[in-house]
PDB file of N, CA and C in Angstrom:
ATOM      1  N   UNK A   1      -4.715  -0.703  -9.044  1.00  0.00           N
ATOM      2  CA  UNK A   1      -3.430  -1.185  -8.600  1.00  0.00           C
ATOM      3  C   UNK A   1      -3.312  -1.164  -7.081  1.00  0.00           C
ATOM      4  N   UNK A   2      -3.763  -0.549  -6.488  1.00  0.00           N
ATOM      5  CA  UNK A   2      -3.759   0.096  -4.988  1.00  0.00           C
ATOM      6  C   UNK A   2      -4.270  -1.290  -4.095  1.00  0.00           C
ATOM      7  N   UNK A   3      -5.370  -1.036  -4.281  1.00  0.00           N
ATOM      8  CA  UNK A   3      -5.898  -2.672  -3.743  1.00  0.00           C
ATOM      9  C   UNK A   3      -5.273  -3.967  -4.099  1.00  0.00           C
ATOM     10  N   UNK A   4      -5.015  -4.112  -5.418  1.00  0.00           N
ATOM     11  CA  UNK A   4      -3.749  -5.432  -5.378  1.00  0.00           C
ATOM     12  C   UNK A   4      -2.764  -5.246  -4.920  1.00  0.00           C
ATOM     13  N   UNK A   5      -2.002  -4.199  -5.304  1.00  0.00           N
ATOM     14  CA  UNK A   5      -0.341  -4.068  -4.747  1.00  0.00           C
ATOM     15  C   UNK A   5      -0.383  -3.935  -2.956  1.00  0.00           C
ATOM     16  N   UNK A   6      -1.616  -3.583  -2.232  1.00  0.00           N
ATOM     17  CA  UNK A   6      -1.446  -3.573  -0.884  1.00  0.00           C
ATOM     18  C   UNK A   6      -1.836  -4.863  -0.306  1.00  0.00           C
ATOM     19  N   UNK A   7      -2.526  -5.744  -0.972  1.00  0.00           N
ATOM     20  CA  UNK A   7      -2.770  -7.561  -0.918  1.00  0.00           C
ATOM     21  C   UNK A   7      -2.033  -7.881  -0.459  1.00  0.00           C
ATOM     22  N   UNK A   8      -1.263  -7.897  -1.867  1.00  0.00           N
ATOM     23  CA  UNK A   8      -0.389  -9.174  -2.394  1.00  0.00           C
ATOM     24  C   UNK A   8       1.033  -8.703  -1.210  1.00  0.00           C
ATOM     25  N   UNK A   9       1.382  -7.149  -1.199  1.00  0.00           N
ATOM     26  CA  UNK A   9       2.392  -6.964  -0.531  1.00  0.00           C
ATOM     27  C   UNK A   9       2.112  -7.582   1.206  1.00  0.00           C
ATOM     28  N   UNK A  10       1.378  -7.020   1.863  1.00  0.00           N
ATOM     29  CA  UNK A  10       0.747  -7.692   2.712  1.00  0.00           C
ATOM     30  C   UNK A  10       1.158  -8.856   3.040  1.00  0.00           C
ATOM     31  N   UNK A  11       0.495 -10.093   2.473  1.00  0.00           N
ATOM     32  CA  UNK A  11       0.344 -11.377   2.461  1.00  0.00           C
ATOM     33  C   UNK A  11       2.530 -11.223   2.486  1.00  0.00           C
ATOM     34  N   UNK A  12       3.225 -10.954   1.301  1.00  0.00           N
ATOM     35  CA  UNK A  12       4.492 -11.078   1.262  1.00  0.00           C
ATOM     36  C   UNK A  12       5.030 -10.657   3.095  1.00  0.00           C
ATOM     37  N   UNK A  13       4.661  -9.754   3.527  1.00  0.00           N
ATOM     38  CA  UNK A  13       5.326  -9.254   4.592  1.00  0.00           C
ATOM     39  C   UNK A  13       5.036 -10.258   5.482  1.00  0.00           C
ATOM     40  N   UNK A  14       3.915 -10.712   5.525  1.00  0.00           N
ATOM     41  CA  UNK A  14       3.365 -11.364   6.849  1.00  0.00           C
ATOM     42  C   UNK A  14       3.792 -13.109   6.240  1.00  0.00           C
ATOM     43  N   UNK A  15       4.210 -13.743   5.236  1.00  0.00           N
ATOM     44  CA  UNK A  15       4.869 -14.959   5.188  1.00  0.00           C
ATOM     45  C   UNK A  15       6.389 -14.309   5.252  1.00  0.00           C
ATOM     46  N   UNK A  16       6.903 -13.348   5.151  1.00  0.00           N
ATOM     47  CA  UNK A  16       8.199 -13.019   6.138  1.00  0.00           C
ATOM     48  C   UNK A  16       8.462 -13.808   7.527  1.00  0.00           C
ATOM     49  N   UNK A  17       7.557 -13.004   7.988  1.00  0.00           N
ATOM     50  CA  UNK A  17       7.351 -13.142   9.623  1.00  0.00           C
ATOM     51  C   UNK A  17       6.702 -14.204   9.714  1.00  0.00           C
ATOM     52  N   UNK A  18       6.308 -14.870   8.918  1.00  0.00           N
ATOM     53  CA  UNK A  18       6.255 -16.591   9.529  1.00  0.00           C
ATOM     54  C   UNK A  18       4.740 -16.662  10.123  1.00  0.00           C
ATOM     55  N   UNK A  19       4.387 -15.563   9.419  1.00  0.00           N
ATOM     56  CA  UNK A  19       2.606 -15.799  10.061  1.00  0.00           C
ATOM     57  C   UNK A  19       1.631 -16.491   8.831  1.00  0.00           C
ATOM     58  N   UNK A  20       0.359 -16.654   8.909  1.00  0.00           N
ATOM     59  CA  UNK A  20      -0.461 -16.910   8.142  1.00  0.00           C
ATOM     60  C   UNK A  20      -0.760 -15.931   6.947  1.00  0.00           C
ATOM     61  N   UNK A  21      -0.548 -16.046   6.122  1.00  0.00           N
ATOM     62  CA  UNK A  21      -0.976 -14.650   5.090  1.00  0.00           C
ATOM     63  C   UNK A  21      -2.059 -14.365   5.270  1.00  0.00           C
ATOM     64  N   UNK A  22      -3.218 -15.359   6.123  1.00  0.00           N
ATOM     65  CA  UNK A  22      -4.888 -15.124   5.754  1.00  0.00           C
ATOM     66  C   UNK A  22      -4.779 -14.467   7.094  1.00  0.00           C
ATOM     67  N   UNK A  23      -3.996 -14.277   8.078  1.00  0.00           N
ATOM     68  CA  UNK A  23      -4.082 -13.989   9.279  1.00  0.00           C
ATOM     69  C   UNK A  23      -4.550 -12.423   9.026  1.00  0.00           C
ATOM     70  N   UNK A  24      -5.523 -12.143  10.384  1.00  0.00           N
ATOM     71  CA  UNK A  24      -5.825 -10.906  10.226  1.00  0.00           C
ATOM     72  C   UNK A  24      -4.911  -9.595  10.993  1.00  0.00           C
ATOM     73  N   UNK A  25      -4.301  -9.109  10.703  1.00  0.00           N
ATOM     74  CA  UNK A  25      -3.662  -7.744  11.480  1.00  0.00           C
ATOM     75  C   UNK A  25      -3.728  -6.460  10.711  1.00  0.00           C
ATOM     76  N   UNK A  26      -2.840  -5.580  11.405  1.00  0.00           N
ATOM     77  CA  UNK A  26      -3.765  -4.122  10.996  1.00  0.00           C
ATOM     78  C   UNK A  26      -2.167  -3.528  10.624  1.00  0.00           C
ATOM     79  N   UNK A  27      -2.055  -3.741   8.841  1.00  0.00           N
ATOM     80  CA  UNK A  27      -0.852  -3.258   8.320  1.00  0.00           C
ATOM     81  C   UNK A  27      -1.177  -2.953   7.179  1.00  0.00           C
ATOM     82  N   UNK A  28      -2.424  -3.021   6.776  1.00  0.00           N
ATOM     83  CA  UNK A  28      -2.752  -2.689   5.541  1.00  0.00           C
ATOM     84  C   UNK A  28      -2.630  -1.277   5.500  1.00  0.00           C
ATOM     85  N   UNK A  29      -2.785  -0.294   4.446  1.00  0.00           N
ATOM     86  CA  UNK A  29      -1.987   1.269   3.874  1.00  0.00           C
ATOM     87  C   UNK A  29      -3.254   1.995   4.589  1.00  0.00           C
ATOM     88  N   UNK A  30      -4.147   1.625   4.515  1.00  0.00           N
ATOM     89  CA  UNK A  30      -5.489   2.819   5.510  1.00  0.00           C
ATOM     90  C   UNK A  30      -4.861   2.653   7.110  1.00  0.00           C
ATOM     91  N   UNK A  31      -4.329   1.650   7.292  1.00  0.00           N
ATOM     92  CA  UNK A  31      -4.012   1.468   8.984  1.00  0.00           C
ATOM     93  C   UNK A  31      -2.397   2.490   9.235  1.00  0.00           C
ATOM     94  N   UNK A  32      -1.670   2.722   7.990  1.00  0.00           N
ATOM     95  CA  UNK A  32      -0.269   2.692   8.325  1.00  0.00           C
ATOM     96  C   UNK A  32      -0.904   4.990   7.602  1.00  0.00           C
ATOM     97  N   UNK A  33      -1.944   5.371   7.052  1.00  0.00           N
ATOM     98  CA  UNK A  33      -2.182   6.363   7.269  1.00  0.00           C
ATOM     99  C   UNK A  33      -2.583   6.546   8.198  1.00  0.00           C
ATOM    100  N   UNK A  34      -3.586   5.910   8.989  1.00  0.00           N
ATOM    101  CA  UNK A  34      -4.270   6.468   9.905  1.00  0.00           C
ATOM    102  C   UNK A  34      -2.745   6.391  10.966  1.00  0.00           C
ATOM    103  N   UNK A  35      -2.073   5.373  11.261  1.00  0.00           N
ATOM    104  CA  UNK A  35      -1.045   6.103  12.387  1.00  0.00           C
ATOM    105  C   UNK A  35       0.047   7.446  12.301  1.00  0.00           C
ATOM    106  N   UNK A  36       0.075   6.958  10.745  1.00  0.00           N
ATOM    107  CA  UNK A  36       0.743   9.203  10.459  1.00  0.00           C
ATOM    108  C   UNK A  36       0.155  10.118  10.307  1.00  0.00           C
ATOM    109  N   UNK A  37      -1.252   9.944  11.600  1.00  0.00           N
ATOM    110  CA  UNK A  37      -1.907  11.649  11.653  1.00  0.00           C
ATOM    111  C   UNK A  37      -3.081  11.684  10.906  1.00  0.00           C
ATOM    112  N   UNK A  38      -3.489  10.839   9.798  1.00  0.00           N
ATOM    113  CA  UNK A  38      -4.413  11.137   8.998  1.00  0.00           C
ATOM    114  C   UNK A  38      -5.838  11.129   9.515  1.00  0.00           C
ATOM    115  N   UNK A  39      -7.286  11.837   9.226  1.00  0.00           N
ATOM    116  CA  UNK A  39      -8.289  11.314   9.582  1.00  0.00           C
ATOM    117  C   UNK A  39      -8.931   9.858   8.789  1.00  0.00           C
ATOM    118  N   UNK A  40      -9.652  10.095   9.388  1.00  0.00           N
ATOM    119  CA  UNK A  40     -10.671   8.859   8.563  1.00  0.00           C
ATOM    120  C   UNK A  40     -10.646   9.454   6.922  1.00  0.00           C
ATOM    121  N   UNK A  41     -11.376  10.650   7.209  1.00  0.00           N
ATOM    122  CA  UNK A  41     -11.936  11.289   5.727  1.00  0.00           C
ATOM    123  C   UNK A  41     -10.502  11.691   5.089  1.00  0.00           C
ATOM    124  N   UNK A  42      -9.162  11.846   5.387  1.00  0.00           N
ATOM    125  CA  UNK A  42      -7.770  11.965   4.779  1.00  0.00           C
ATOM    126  C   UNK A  42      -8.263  10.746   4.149  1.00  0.00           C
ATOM    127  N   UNK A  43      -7.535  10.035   5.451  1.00  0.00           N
ATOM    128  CA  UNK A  43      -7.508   8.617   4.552  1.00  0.00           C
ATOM    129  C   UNK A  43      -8.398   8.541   3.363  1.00  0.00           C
ATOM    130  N   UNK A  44      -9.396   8.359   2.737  1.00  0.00           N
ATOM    131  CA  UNK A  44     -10.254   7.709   2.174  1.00  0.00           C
ATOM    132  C   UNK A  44      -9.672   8.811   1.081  1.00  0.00           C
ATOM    133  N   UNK A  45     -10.001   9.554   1.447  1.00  0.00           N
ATOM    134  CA  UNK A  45      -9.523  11.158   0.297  1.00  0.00           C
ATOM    135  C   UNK A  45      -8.205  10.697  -0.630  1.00  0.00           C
ATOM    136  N   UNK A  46      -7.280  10.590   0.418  1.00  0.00           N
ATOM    137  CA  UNK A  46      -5.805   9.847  -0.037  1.00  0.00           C
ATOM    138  C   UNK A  46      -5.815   8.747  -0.894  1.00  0.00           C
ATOM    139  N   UNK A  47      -6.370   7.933  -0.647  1.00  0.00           N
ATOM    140  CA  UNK A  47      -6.472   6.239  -1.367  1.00  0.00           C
ATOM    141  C   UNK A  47      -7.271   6.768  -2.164  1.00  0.00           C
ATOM    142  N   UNK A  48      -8.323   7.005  -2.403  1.00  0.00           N
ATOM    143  CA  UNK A  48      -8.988   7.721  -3.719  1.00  0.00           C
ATOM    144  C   UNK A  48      -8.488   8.361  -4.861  1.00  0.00           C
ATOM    145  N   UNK A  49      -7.587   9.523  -4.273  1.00  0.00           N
ATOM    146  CA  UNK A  49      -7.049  10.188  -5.275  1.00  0.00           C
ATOM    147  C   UNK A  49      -5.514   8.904  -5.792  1.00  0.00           C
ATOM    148  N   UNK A  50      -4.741   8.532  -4.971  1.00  0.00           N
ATOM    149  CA  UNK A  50      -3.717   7.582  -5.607  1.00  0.00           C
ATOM    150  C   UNK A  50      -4.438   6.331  -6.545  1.00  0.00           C
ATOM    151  N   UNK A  51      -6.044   6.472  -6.154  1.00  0.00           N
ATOM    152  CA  UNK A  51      -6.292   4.834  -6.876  1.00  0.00           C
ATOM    153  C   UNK A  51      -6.537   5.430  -8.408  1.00  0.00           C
ATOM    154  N   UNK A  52      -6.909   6.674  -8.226  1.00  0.00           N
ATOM    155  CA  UNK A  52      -7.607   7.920  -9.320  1.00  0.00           C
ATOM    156  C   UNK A  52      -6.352   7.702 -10.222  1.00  0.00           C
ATOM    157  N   UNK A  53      -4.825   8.303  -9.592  1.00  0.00           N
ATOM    158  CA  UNK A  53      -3.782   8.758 -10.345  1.00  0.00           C
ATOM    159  C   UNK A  53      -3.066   7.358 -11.256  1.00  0.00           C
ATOM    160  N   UNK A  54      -3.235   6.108  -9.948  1.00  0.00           N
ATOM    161  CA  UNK A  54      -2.950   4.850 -10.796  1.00  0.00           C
ATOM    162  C   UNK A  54      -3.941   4.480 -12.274  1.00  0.00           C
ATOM    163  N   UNK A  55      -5.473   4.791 -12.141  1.00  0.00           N
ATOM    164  CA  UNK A  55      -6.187   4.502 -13.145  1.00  0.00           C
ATOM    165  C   UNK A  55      -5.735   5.440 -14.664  1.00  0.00           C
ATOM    166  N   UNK A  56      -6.050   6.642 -14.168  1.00  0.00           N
ATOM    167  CA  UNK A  56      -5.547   7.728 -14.930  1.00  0.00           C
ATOM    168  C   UNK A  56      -4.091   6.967 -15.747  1.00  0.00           C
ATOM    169  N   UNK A  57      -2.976   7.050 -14.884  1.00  0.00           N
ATOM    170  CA  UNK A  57      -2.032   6.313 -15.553  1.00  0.00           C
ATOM    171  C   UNK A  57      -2.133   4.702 -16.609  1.00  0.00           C
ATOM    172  N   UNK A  58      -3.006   3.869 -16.464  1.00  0.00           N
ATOM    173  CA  UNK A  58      -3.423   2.690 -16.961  1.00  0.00           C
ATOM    174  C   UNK A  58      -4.279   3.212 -18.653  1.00  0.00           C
ATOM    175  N   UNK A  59      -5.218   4.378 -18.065  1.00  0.00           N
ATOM    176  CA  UNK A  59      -5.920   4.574 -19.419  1.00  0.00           C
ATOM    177  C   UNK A  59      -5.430   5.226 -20.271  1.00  0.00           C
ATOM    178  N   UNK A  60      -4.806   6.608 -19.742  1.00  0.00           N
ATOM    179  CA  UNK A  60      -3.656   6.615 -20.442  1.00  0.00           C
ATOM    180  C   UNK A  60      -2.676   6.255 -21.420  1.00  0.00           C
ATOM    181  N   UNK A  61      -2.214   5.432 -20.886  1.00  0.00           N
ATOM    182  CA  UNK A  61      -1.234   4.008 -21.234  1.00  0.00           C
ATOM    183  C   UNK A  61      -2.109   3.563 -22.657  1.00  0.00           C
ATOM    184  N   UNK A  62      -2.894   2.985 -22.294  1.00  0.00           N
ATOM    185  CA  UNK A  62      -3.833   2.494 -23.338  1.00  0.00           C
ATOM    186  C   UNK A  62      -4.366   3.650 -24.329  1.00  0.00           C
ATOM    187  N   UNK A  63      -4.589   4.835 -23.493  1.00  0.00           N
ATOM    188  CA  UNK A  63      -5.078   5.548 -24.857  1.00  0.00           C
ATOM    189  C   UNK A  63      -4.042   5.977 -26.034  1.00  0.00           C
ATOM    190  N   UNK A  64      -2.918   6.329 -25.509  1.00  0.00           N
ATOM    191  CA  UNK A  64      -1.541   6.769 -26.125  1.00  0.00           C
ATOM    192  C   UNK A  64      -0.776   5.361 -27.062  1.00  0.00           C
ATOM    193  N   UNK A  65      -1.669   4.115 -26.611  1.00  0.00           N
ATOM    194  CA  UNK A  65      -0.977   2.763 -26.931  1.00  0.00           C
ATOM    195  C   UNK A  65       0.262   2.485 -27.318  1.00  0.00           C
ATOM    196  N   UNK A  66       0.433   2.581 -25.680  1.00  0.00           N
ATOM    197  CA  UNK A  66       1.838   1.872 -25.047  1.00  0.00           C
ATOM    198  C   UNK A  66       1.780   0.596 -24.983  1.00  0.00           C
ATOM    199  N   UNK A  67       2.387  -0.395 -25.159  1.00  0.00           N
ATOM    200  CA  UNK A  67       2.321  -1.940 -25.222  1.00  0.00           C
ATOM    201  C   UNK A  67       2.175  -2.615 -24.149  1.00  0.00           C
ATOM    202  N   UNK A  68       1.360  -3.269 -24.015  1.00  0.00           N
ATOM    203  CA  UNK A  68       1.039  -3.925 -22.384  1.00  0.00           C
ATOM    204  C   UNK A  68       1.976  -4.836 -21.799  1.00  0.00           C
ATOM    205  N   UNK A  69       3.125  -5.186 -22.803  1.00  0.00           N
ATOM    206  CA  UNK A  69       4.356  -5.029 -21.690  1.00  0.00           C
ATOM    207  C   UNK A  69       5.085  -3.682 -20.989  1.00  0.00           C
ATOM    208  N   UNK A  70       5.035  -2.801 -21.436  1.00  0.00           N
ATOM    209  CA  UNK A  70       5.395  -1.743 -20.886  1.00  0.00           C
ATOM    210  C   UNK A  70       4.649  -1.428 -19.727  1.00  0.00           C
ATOM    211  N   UNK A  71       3.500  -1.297 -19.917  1.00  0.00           N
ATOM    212  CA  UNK A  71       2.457  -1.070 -19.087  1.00  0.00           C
ATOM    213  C   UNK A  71       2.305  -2.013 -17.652  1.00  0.00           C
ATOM    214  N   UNK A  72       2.893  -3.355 -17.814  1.00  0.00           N
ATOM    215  CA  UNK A  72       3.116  -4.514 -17.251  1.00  0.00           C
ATOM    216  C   UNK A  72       4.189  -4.151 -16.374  1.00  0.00           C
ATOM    217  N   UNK A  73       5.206  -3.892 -16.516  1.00  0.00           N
ATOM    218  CA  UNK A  73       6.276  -3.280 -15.903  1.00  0.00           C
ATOM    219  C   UNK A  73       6.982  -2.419 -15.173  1.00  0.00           C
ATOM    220  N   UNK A  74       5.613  -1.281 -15.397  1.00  0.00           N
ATOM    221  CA  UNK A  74       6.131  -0.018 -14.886  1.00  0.00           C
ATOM    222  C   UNK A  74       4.699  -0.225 -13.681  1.00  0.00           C
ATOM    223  N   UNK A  75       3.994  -1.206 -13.616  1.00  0.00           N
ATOM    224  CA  UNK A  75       2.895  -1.620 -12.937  1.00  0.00           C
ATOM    225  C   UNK A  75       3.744  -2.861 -11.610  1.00  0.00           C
ATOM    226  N   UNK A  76       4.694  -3.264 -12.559  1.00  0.00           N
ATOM    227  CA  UNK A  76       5.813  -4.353 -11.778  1.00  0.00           C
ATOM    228  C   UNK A  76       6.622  -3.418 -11.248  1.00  0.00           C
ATOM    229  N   UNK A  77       7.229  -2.448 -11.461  1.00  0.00           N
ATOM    230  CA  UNK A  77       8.237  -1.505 -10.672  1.00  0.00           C
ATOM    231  C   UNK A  77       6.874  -0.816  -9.486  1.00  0.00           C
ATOM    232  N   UNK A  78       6.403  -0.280  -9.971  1.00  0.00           N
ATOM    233  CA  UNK A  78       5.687   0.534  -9.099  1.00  0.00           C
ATOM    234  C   UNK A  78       5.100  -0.088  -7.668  1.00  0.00           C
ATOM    235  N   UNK A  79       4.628  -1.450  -8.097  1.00  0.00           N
ATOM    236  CA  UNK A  79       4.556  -2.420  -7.013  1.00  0.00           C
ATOM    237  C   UNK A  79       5.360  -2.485  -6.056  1.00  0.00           C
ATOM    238  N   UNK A  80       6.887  -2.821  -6.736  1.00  0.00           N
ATOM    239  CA  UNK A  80       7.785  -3.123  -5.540  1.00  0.00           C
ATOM    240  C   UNK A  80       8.247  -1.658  -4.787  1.00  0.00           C
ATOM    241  N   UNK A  81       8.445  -0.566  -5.506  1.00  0.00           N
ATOM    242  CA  UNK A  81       8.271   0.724  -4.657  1.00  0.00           C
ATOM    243  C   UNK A  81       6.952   0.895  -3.619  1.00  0.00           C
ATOM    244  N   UNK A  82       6.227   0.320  -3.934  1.00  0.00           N
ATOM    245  CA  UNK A  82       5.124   0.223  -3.333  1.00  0.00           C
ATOM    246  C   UNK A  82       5.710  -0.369  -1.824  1.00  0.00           C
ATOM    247  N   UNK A  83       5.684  -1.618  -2.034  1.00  0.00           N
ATOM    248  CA  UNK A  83       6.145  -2.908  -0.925  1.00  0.00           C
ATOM    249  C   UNK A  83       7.195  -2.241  -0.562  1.00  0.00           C
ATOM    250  N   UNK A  84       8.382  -1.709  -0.587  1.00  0.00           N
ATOM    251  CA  UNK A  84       9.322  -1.890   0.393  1.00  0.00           C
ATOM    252  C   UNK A  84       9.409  -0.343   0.767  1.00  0.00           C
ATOM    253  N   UNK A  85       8.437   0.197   0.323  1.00  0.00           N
ATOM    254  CA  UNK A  85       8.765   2.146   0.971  1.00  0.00           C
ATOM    255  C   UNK A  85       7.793   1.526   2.298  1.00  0.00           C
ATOM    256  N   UNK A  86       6.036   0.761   2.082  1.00  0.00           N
ATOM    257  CA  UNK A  86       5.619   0.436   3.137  1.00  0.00           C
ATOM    258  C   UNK A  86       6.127   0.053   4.181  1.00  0.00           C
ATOM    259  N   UNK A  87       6.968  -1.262   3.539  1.00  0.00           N
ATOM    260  CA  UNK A  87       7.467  -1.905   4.601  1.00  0.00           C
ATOM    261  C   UNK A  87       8.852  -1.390   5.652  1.00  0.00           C
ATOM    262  N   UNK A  88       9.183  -0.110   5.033  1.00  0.00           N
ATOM    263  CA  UNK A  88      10.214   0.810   5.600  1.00  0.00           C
ATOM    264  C   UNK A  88       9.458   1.274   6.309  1.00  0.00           C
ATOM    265  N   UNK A  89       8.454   1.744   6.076  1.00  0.00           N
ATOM    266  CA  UNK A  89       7.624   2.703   7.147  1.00  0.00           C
ATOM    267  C   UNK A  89       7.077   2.002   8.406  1.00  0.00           C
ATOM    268  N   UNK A  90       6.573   0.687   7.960  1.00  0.00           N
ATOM    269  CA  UNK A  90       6.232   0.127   9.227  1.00  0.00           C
ATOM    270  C   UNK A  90       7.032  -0.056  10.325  1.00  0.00           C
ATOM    271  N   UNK A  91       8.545  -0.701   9.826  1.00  0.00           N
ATOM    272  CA  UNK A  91       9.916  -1.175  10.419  1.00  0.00           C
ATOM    273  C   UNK A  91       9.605   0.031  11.428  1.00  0.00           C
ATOM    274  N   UNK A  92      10.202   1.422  10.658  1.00  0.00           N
ATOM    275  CA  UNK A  92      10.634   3.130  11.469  1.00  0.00           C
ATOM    276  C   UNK A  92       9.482   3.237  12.704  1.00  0.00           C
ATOM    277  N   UNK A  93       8.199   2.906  12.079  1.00  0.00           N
ATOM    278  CA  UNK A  93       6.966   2.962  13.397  1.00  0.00           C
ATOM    279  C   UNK A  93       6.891   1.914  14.193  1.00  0.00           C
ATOM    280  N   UNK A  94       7.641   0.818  13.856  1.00  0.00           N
ATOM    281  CA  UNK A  94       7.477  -0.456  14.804  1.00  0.00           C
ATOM    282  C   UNK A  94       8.533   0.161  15.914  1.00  0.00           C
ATOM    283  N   UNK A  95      10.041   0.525  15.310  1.00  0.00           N
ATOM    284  CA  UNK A  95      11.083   0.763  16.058  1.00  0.00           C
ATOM    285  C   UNK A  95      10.648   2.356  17.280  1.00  0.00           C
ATOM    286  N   UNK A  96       9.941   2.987  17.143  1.00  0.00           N
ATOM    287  CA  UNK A  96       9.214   3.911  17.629  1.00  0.00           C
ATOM    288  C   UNK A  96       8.513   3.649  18.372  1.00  0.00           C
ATOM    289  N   UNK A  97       7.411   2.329  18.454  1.00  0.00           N
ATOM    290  CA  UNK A  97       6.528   2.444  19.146  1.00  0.00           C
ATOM    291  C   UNK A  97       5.429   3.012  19.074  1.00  0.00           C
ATOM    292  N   UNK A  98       5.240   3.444  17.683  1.00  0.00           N
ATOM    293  CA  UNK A  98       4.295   4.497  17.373  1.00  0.00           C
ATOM    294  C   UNK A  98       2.799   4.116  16.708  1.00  0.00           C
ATOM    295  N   UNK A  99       2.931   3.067  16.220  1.00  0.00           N
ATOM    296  CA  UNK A  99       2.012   1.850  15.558  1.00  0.00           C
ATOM    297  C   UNK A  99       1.143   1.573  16.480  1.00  0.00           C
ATOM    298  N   UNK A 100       2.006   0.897  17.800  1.00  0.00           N
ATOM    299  CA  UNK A 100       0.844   0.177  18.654  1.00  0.00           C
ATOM    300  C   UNK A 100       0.123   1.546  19.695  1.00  0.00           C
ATOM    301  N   UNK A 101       0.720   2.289  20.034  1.00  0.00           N
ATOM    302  CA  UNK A 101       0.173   3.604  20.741  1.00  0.00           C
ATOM    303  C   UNK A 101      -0.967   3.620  19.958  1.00  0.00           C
ATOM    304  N   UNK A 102      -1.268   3.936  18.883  1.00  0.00           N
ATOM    305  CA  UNK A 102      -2.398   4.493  17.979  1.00  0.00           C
ATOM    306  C   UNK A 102      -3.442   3.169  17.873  1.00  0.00           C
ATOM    307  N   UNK A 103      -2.832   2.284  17.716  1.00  0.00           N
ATOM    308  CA  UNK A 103      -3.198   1.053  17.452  1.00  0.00           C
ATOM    309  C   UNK A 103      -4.696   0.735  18.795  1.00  0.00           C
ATOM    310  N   UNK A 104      -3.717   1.411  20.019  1.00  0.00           N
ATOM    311  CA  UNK A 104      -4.410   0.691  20.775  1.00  0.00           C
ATOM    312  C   UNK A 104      -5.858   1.877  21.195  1.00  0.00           C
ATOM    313  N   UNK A 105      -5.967   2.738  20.640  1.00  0.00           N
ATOM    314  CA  UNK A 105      -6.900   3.904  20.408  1.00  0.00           C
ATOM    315  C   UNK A 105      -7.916   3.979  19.380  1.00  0.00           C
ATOM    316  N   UNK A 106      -8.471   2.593  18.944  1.00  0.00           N
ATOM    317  CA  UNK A 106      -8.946   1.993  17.554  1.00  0.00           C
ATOM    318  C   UNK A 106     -10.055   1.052  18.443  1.00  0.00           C
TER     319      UNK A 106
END
């Protein structure tokens, strides 16, 4: 889920702003840890274990057989918590100044 839901959200934020979705910039969820402090090896640690806890949750799902609309849904909620807690966070670090400081140390 991790890798799609940070895509697709992505691409959504950046046809916001009137840019290219294929355009390249640095807002993807490894870029928006690494500016809250994280290392490299956090990072990777972090996205690992959430991609771990999303799978876990999916097989789960399936092993307990929950109906893949359910499963569909709470995969559709989780998404958009996904997208707009990011996109809160970026806003708070854009309004800060705190994004491009780090940004420019890359």
């Amino acid at each position: 889920m991790l890798p799609l839901a940070d895509t697709v959200s992505l691409i959504a934020r950046r046809l916001a702003k009137g840019k290219s979705p294929f355009a390249a910039d640095r807002e993807h969820i490894h870029h928006l840890l690494r500016v809250g402090g994280l290392s490299y090896g956090q990072t990777v640690l972090t996205l690992a274990l959430v991609s771990v806890l999303f799978a876990a949750v999916g097989i789960a799902g399936w092993l307990w057989g929950v109906p893949e609309p359910v499963l569909f849904w709470v995969f559709f909620v989780l998404f958009f918590v996904y997208h707009f807690s990011v996109k809160a966070v970026w806003k708070r670090l854009a309004a800060r100044g705190a994004a491009q400081t780090v940004f420019d140390t890359f």
